[in-house]
C-alpha atoms as a PDB file:
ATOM      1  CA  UNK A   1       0.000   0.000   0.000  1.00  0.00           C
ATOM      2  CA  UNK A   2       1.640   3.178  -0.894  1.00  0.00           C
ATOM      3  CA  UNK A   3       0.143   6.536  -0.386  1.00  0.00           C
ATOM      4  CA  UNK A   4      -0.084   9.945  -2.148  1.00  0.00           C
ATOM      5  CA  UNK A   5       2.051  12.638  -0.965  1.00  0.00           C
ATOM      6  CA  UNK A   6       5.250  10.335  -0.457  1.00  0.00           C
ATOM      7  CA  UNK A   7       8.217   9.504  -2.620  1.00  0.00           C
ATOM      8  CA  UNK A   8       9.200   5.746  -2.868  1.00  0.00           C
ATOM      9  CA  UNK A   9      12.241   4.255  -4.105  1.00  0.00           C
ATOM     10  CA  UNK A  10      12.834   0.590  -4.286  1.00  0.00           C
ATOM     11  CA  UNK A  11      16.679  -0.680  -4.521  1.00  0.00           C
ATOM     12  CA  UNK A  12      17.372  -4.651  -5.805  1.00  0.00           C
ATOM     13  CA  UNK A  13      20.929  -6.122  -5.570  1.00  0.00           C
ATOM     14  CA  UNK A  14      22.519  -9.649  -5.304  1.00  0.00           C
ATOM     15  CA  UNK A  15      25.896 -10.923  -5.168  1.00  0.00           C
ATOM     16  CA  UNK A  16      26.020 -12.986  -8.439  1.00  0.00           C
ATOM     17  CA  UNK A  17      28.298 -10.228 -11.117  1.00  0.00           C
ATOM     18  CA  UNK A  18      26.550 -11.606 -13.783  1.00  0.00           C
ATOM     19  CA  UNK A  19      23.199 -11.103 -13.046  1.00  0.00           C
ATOM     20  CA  UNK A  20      20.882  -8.670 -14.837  1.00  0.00           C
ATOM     21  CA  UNK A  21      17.854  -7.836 -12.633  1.00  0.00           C
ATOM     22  CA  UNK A  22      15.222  -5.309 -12.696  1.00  0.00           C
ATOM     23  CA  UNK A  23      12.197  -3.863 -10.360  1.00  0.00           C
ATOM     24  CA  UNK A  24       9.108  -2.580 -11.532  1.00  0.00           C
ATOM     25  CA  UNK A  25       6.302  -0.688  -9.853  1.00  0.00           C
ATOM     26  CA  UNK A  26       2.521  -1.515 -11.396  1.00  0.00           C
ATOM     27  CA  UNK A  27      -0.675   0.095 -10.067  1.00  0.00           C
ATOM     28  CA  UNK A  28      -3.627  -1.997  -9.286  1.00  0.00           C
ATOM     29  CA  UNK A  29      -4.990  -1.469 -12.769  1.00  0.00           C
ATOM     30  CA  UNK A  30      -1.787  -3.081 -14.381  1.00  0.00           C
ATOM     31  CA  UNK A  31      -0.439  -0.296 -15.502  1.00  0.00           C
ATOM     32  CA  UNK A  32       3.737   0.862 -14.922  1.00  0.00           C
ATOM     33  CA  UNK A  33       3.785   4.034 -12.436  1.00  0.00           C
ATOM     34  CA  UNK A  34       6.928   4.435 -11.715  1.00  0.00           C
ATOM     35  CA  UNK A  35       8.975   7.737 -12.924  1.00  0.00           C
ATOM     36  CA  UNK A  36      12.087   6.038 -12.872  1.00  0.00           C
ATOM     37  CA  UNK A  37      14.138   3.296 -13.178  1.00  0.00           C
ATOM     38  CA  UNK A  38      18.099   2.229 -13.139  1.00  0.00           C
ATOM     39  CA  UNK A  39      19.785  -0.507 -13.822  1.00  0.00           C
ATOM     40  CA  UNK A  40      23.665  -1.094 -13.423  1.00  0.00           C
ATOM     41  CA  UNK A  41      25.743  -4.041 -12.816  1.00  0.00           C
ATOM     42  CA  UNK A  42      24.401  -6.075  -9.737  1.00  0.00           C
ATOM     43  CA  UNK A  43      21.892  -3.223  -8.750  1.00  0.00           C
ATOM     44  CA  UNK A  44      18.248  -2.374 -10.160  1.00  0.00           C
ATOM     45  CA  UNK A  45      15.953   0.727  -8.475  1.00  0.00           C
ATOM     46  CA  UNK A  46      12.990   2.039  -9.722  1.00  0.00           C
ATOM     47  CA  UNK A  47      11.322   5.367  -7.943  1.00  0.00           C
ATOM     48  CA  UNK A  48       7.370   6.402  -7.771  1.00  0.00           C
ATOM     49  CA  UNK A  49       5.374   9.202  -6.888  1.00  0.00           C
ATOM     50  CA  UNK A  50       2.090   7.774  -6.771  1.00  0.00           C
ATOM     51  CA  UNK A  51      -1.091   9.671  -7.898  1.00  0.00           C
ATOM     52  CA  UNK A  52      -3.205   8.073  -5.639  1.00  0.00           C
ATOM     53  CA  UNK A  53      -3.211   6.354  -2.469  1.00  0.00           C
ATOM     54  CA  UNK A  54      -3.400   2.728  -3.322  1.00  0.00           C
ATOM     55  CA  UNK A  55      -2.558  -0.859  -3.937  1.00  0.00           C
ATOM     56  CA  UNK A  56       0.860  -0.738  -5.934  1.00  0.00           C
ATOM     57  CA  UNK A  57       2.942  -4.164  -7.056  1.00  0.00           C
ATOM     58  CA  UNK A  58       6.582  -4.062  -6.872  1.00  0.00           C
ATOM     59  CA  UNK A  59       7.754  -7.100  -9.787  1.00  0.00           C
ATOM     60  CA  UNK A  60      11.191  -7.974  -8.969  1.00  0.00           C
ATOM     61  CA  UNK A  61      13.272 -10.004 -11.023  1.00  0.00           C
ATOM     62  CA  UNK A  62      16.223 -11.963 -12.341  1.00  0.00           C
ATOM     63  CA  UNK A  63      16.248 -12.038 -15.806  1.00  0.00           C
ATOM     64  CA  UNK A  64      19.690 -13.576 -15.912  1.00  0.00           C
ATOM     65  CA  UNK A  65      22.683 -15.066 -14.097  1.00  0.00           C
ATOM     66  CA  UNK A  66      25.364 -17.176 -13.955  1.00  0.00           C
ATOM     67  CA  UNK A  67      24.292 -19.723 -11.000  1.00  0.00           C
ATOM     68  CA  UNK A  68      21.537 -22.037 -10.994  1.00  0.00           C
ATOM     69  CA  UNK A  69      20.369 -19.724  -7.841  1.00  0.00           C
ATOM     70  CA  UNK A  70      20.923 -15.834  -7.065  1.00  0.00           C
ATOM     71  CA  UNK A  71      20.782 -14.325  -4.309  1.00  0.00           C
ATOM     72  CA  UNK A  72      19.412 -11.580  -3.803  1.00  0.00           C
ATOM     73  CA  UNK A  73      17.534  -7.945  -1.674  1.00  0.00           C
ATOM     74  CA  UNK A  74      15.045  -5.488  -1.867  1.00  0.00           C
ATOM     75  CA  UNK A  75      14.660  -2.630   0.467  1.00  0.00           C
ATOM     76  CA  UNK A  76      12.419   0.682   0.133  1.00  0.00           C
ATOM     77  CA  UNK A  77      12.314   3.593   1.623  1.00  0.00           C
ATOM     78  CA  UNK A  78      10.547   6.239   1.498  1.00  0.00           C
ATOM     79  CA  UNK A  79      10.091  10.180   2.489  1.00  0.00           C
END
């Protein structure tokens, strides 16, 4: 649940260097709502302001790597 008025930002890293991940913010409808996104090297972020307070899905993934497991972490935060 994320609500109007705030900034979010989302951070995803693991420890695997050849892993490619990303982190995507959806709003309830479907729809991508975040304003930005990064990725570089073992690190993905993505940043929203949302329009309305709500029910938001963060999509985190691992679209590649070099293990047959990765770890990895999210954290938020949030101002």
């Amino acid at each position: 649940h994320l609500f109007k008025g705030n900034e979010y930002r989302f951070w995803l890293a693991t420890d695997d260097e050849s892993a490619k991940l990303s982190v995507h913010i959806y709003d309830s409808d479907g729809n991508l709502a975040e304003v930005e996104a990064d990725q570089h090297g073992i690190f993905a972020s993505s940043r929203i302001l949302p329009k309305k307070t709500g029910t938001y899905f963060i999509i985190v993934e691992v679209e590649k790597t070099g293990e047959d497991r990765a770890h990895w972490a999210l954290v938020y935060g949030f101002r």
